[in-house]
Protein backbone atom coordinates (compact mmCIF):
# COMPACT_ATOMS: atom_id res chain seq x y z
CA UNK A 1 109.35 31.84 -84.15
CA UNK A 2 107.08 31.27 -81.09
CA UNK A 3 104.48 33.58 -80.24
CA UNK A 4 104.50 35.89 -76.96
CA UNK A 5 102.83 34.74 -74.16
CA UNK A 6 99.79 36.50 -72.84
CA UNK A 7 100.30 38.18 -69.79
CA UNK A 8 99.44 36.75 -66.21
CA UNK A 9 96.72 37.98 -64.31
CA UNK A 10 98.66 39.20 -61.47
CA UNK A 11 101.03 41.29 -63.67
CA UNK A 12 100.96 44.11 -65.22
CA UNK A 13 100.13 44.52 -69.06
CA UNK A 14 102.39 47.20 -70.76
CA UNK A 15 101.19 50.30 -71.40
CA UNK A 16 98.07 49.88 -69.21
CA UNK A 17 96.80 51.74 -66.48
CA UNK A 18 95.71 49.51 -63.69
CA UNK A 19 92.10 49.80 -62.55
CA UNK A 20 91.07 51.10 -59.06
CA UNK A 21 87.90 49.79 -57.47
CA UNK A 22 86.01 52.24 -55.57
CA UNK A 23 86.34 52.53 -51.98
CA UNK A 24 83.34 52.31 -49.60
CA UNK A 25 82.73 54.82 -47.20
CA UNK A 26 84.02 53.55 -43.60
CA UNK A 27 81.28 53.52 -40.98
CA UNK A 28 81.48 52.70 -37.22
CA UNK A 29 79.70 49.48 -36.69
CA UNK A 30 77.13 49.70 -33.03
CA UNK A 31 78.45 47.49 -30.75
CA UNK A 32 76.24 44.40 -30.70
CA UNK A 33 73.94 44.14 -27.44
CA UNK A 34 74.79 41.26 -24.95
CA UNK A 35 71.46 39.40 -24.38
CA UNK A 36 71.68 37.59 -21.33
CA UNK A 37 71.10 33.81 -20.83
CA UNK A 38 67.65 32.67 -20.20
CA UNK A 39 67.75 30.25 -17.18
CA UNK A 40 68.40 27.07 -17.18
CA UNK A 41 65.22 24.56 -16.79
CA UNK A 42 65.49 21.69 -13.97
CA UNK A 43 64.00 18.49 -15.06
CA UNK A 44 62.07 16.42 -12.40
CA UNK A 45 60.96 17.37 -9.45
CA UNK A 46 62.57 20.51 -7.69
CA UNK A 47 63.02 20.98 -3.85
CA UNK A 48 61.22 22.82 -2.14
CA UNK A 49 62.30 24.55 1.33
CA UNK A 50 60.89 23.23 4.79
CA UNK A 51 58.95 26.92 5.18
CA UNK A 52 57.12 25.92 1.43
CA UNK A 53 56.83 21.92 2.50
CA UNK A 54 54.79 23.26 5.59
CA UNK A 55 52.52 26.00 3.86
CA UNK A 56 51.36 23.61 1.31
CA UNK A 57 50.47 21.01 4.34
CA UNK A 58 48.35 23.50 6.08
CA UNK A 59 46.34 24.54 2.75
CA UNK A 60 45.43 20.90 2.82
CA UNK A 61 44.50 20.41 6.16
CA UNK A 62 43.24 23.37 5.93
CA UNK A 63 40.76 22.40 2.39
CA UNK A 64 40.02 18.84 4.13
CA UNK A 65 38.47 20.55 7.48
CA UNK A 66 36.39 22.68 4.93
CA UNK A 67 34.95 19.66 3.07
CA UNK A 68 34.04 17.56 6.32
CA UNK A 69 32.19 21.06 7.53
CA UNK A 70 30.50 21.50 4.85
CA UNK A 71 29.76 17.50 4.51
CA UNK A 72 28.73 17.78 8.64
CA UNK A 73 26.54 21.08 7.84
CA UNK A 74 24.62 19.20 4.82
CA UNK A 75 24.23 15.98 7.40
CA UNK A 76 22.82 18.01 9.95
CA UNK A 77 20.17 20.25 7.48
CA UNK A 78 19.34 16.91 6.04
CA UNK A 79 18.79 15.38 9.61
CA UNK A 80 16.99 18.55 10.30
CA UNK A 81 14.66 18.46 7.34
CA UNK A 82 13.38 15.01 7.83
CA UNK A 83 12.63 15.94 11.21
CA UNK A 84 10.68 18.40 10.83
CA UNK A 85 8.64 16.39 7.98
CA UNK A 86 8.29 13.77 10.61
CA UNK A 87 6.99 16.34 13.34
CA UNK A 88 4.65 17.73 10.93
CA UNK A 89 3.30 14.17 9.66
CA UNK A 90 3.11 12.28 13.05
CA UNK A 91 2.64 14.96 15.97
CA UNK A 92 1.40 18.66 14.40
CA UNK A 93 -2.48 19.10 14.60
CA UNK A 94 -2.45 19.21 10.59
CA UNK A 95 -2.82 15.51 10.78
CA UNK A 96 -5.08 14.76 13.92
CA UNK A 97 -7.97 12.97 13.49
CA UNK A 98 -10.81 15.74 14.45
CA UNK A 99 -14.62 14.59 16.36
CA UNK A 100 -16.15 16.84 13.53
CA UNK A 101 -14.70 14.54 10.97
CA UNK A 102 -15.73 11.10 12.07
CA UNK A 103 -18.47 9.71 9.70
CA UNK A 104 -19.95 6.50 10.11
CA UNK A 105 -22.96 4.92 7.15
CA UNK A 106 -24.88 1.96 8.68
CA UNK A 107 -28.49 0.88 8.16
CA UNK A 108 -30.81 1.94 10.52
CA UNK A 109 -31.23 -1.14 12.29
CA UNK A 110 -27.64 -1.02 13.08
CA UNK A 111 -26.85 0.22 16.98
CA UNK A 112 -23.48 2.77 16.28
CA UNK A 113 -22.87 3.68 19.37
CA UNK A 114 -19.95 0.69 19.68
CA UNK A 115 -18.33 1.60 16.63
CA UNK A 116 -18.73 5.76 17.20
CA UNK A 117 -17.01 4.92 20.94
CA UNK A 118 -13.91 3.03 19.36
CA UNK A 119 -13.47 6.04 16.71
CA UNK A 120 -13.25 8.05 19.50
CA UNK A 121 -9.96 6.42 20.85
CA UNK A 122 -8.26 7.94 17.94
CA UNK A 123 -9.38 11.10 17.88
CA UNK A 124 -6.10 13.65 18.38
CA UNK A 125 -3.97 10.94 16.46
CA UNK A 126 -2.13 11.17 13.61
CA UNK A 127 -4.29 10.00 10.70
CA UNK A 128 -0.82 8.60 9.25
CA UNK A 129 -0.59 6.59 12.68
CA UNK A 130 -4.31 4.88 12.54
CA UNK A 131 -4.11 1.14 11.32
CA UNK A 132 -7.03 0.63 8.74
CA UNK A 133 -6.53 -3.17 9.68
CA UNK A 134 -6.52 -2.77 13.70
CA UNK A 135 -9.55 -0.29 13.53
CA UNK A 136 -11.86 -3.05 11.62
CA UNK A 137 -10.67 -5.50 13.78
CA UNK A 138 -11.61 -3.58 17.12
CA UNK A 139 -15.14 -2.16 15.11
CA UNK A 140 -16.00 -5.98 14.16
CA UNK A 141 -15.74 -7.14 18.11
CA UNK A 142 -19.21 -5.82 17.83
CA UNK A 143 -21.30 -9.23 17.08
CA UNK A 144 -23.96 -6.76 15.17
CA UNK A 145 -21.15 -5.80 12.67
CA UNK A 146 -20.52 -8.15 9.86
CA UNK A 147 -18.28 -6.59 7.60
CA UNK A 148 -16.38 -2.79 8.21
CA UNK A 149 -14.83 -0.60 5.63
CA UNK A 150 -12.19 1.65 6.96
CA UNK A 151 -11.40 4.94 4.69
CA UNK A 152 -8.96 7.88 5.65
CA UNK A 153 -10.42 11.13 4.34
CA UNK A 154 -7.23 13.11 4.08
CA UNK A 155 -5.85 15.42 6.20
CA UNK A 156 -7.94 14.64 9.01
CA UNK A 157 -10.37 12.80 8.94
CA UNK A 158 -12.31 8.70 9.23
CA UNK A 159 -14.96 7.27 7.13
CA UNK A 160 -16.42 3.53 8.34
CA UNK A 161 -18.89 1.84 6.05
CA UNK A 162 -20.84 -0.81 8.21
CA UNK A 163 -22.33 -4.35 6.80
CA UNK A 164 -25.19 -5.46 9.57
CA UNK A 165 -25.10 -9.34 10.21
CA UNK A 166 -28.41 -10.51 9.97
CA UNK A 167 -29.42 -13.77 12.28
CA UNK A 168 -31.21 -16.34 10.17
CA UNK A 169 -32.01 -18.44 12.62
CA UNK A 170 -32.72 -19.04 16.87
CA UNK A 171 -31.34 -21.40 18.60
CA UNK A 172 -32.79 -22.63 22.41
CA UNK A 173 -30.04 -22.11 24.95
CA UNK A 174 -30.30 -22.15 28.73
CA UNK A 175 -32.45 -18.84 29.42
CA UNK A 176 -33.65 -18.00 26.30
CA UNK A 177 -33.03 -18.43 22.16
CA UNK A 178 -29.36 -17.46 20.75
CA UNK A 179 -29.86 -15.81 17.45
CA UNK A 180 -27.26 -17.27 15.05
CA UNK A 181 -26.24 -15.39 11.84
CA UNK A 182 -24.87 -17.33 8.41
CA UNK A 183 -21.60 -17.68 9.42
CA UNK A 184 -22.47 -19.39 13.00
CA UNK A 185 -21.98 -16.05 15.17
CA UNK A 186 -24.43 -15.39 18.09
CA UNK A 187 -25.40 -11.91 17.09
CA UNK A 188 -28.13 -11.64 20.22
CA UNK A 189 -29.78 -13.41 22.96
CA UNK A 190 -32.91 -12.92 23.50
CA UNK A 191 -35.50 -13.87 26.58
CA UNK A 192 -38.52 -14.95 24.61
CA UNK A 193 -38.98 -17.03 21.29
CA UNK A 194 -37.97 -14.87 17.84
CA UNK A 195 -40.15 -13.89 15.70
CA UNK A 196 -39.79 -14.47 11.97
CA UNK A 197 -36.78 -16.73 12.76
CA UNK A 198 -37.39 -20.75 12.67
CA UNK A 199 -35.97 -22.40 15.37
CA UNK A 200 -33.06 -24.85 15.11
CA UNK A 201 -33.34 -28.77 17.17
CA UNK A 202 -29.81 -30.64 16.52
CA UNK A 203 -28.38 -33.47 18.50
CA UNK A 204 -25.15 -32.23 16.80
CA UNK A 205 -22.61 -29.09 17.28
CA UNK A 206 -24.19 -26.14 15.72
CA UNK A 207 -21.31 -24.94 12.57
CA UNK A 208 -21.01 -22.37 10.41
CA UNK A 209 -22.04 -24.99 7.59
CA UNK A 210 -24.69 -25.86 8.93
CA UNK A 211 -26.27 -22.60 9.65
CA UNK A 212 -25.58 -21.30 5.90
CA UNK A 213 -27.35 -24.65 4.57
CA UNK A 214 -30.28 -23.37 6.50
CA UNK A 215 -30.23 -20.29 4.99
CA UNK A 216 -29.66 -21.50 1.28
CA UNK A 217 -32.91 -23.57 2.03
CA UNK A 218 -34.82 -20.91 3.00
CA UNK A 219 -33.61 -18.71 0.42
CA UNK A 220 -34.74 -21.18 -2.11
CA UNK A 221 -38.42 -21.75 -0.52
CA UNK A 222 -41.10 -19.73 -1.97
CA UNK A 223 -41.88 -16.77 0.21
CA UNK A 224 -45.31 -18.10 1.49
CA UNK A 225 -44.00 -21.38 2.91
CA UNK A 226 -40.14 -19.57 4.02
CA UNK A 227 -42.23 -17.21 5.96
CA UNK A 228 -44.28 -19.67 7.77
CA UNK A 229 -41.52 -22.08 8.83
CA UNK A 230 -41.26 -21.91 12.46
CA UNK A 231 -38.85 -24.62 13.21
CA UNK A 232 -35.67 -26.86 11.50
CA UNK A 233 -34.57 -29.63 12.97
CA UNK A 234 -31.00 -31.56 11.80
CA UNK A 235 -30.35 -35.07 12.16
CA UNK A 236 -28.27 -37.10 10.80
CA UNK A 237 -27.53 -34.81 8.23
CA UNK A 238 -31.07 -34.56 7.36
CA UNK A 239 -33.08 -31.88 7.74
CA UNK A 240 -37.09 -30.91 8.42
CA UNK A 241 -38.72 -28.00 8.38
CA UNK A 242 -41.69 -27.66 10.26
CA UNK A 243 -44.44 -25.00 9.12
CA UNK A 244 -46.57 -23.10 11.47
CA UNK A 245 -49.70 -25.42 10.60
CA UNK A 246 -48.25 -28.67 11.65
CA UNK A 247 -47.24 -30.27 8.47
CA UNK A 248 -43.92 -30.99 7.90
CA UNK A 249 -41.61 -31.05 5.16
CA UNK A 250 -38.77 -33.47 4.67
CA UNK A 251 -35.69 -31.93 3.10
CA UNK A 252 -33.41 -34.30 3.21
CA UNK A 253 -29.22 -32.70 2.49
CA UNK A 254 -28.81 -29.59 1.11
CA UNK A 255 -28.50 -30.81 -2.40
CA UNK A 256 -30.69 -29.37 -5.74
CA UNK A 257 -32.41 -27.05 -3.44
CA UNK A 258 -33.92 -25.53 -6.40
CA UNK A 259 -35.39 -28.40 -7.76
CA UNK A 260 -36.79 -29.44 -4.34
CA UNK A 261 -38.57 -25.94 -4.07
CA UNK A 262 -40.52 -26.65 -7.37
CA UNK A 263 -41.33 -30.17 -6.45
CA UNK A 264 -42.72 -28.93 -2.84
CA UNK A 265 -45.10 -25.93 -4.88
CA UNK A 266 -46.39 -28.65 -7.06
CA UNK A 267 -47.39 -30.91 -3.69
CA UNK A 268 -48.29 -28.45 -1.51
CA UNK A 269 -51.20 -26.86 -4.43
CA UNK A 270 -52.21 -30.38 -5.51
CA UNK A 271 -53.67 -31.19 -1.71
CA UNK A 272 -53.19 -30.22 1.95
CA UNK A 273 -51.17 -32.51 3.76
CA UNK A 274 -49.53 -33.63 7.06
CA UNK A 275 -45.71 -34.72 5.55
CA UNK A 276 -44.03 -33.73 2.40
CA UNK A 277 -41.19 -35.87 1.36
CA UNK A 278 -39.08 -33.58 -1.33
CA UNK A 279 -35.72 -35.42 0.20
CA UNK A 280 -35.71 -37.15 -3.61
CA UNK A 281 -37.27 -34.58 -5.60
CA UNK A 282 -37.13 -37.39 -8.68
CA UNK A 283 -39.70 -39.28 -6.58
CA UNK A 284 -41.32 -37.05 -3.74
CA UNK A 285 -44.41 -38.37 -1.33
CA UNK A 286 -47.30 -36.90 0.27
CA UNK A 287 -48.76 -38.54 3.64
């Protein structure tokens, strides 16, 4: 005999009440809010309306006549500026040169009139408009003037430091003696024979050369025979002092004038005489 078959779900089992599941309480659901669509987004570039197209035109035009004032206005103030740096360096009295600030140092043997009268000229001028260069070249026209040192004392003022150029020997020209510095300029003419110059005889063109040998040779002379030499004469590249007394000493070139000077001392205190021959101081003569 089979056994009975269990009941199926979905039926009923005998004698069994049939369970009821509690019912929720019914509630009116709020209708849901409608949130509207957020607008769509255009990719690229959008259009924009003649009126727009022509505002944004003008704002530039507008921004690029700003710049080019502004660019104009910092031209001009620049301009302006070095102007008025210019004015104040070249034409305002701050610069002038003023008479109260000329100074001129010379020895006392020096004549400053020349140089005082071409300072003048620049008086009123800007001191950054004076040439250093052109003022010693105008100051050293002056024959007496061997060497000129220009300095600008700042704001307004001019400081010249004079060198005197000292003849070292005379020279016979037509009407009187030319007195001839080291470096072959005339610094005077005088009417009547120097004194405490020697006088130079050449049968040759008178150079600068030849007037600083002279001067070396006297230089190296001892004082008591330079000071009596009254006369040099230059031939043939040989030269011959003549002293006051008559005698006369034969140089010879310009070579180992120191030697020569100790050969002539020895001569001249061993005996008077007439001719000293230092021209080879290894073998000098008396006659």
């Amino acid at each position: 005999m089979r056994p009975p078959r269990p009941p199926r779900p979905s039926q009923p089992v005998p004698g069994r009440r049939k369970a009821v599941a509690p019912q929720k309480p019914l509630t009116t659901a709020a209708p849901a809010c409608r949130v509207p669509p957020a607008p769509a987004q255009v990719l690229g570039r959008v259009e924009e309306s003649p009126e727009e197209i022509k505002a944004r035109l003008l704002e530039k035009k507008v921004a690029r006549r700003r710049l080019l004032i502004w660019r104009l206005m910092w031209v001009l103030l620049s301009v302006a500026a070095i102007a008025a740096v210019v004015w104040v360096a070249l034409f305002s009295p701050l610069f002038a040169v003023q008479e109260t600030r000329l100074e001129i140092e010379a020895p006392e043997t020096i004549d400053v009139a020349p140089t005082a009268s071409v300072m003048q000229k620049h008086v009123g001028t800007s001191l950054f408009l004076v040439s250093s260069g052109a003022l010693r070249e105008e100051i050293l026209k002056d024959p007496h003037i061997a060497e000129a040192t220009i300095t600008k004392t700042w704001p307004d003022g001019l400081h010249v430091a004079l060198i005197e150029r000292v003849p070292v020997i005379g020279v016979k020209v037509e009407g009187g003696y030319d007195l001839v510095a080291a470096d072959a300029v005339t610094v005077t003419t005088v009417n009547d024979v120097p004194e405490q110059l020697p006088l130079l005889t050449t049968d040759q063109e008178i150079a600068a050369t030849t007037v600083s040998q002279i001067g070396e040779i006297l230089e190296a002379l001892p004082t008591d025979i330079s000071d009596q030499v009254s006369e040099v004469s230059l031939s043939g590249g040989i030269y011959t002092l003549h002293v006051a007394n008559g005698s006369q000493i034969i140089w010879g070139d310009p070579s180992d004038a120191a030697l020569k000077s100790q050969v002539l001392q020895l001569l001249v205190q061993q005996r008077p005489s007439s001719i000293y021959d230092v021209a080879d101081p290894l073998r000098p003569s008396i006659r």
